[in-house]
C-alpha atoms as a PDB file:
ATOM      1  CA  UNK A   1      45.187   6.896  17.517  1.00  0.00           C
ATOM      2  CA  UNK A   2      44.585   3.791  17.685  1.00  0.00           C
ATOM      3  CA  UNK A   3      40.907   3.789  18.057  1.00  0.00           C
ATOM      4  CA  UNK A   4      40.541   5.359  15.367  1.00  0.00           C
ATOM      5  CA  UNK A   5      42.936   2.793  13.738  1.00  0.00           C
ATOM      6  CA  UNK A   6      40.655  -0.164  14.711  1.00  0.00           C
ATOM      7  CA  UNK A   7      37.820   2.218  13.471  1.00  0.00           C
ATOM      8  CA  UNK A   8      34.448   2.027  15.472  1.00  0.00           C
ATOM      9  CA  UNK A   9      31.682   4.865  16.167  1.00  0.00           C
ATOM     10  CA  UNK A  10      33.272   8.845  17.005  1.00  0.00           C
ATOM     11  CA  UNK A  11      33.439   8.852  20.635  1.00  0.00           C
ATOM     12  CA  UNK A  12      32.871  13.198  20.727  1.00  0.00           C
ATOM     13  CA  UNK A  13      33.202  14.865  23.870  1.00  0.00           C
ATOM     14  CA  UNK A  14      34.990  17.964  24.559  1.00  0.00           C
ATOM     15  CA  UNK A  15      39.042  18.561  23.175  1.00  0.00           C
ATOM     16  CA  UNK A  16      41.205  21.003  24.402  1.00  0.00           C
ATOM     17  CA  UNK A  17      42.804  22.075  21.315  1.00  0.00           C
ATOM     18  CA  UNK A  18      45.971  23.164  22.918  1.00  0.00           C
ATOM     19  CA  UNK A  19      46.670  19.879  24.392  1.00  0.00           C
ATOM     20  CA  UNK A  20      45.577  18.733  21.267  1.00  0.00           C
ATOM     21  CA  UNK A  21      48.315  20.351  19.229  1.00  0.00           C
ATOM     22  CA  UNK A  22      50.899  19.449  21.980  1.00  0.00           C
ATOM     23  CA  UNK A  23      50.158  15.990  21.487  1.00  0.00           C
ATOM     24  CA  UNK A  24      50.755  16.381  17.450  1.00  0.00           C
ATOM     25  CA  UNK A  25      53.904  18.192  17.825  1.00  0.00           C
ATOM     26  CA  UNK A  26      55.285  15.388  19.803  1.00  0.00           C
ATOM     27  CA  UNK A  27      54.249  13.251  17.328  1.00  0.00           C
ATOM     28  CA  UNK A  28      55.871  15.280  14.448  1.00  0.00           C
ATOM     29  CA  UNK A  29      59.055  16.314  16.111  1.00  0.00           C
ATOM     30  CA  UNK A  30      61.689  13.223  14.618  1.00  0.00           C
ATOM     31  CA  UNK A  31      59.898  13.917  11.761  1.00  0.00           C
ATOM     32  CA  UNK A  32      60.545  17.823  11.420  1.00  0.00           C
ATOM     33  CA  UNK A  33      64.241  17.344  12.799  1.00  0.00           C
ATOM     34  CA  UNK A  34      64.838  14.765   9.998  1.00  0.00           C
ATOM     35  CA  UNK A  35      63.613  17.283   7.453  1.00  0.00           C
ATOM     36  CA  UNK A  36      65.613  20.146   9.518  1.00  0.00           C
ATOM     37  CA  UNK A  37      62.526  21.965   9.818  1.00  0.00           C
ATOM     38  CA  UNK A  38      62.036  23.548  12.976  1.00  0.00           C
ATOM     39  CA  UNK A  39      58.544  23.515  14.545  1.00  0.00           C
ATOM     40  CA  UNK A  40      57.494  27.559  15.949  1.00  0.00           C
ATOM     41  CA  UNK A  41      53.961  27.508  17.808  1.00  0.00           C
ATOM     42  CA  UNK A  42      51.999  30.045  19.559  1.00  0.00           C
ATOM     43  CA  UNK A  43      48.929  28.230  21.597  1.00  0.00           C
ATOM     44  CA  UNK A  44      46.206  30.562  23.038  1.00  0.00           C
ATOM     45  CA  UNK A  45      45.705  30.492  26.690  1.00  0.00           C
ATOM     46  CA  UNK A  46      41.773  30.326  27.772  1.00  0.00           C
ATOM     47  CA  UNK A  47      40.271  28.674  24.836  1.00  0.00           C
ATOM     48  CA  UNK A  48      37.452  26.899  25.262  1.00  0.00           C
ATOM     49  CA  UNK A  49      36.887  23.124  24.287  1.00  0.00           C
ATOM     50  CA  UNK A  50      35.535  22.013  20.754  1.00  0.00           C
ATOM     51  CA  UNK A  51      33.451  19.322  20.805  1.00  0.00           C
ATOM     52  CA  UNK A  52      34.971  16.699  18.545  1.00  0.00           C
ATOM     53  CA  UNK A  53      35.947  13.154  18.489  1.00  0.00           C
ATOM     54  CA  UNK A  54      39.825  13.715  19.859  1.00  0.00           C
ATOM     55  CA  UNK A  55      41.237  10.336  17.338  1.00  0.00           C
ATOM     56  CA  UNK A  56      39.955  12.094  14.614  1.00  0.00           C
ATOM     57  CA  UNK A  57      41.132  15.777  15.214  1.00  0.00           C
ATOM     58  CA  UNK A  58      44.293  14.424  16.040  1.00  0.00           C
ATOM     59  CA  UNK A  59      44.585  12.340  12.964  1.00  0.00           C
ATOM     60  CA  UNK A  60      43.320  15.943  10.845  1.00  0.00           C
ATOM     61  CA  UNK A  61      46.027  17.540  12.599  1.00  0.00           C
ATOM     62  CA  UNK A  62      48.675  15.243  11.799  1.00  0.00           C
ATOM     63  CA  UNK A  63      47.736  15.186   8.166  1.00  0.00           C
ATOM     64  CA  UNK A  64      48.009  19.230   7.963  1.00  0.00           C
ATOM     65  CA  UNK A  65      51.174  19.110   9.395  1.00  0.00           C
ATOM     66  CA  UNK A  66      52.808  16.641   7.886  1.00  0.00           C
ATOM     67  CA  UNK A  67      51.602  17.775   4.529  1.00  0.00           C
ATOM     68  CA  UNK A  68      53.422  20.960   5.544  1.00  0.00           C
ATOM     69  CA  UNK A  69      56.287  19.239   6.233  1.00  0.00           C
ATOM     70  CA  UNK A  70      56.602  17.685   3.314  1.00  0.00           C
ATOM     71  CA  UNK A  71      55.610  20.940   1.302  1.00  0.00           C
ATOM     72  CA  UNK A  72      58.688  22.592   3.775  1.00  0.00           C
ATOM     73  CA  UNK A  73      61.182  19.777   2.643  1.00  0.00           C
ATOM     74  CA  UNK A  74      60.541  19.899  -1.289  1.00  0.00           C
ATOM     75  CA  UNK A  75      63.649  21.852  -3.463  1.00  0.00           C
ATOM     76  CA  UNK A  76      61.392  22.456  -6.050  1.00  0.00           C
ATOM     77  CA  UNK A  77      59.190  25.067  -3.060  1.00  0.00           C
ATOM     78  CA  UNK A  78      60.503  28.845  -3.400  1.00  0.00           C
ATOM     79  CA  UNK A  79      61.749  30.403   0.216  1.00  0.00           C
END
């Protein structure tokens, strides 16, 4: 994250998109128990790698979720 921060050239290689989404939801989890919303995830065993700089999918990640989050902690959002 902080490469991309400091910005510079995509370094792309391949991303396991499991670990990936591990490394988001520990990133996210104060977040989602401040909001009491609780975090449910089903990962796929055996997927292959995506070729992708691993800053920036990270970052995309982040963003979806935390949209979501936010979308999650809204009164105005119909359950």
């Amino acid at each position: 994250m902080r490469r991309l921060a400091r910005g510079g050239p995509p370094e792309v290689g391949p991303t396991d998109v499991n670990d990936l989404v591990r490394t988001v939801l520990k990133l996210l989890a104060g977040d989602a128990t401040a909001r009491r919303v609780r975090l449910d995830v089903a990962l796929e065993a055996g997927l292959p790698p995506v070729a992708g700089d691993r800053a920036q999918l990270q970052q995309l990640l982040l963003n979806l979720a935390v949209n979501a989050l936010e979308a999650a902690d809204r009164p105005d959002v119909a359950e």
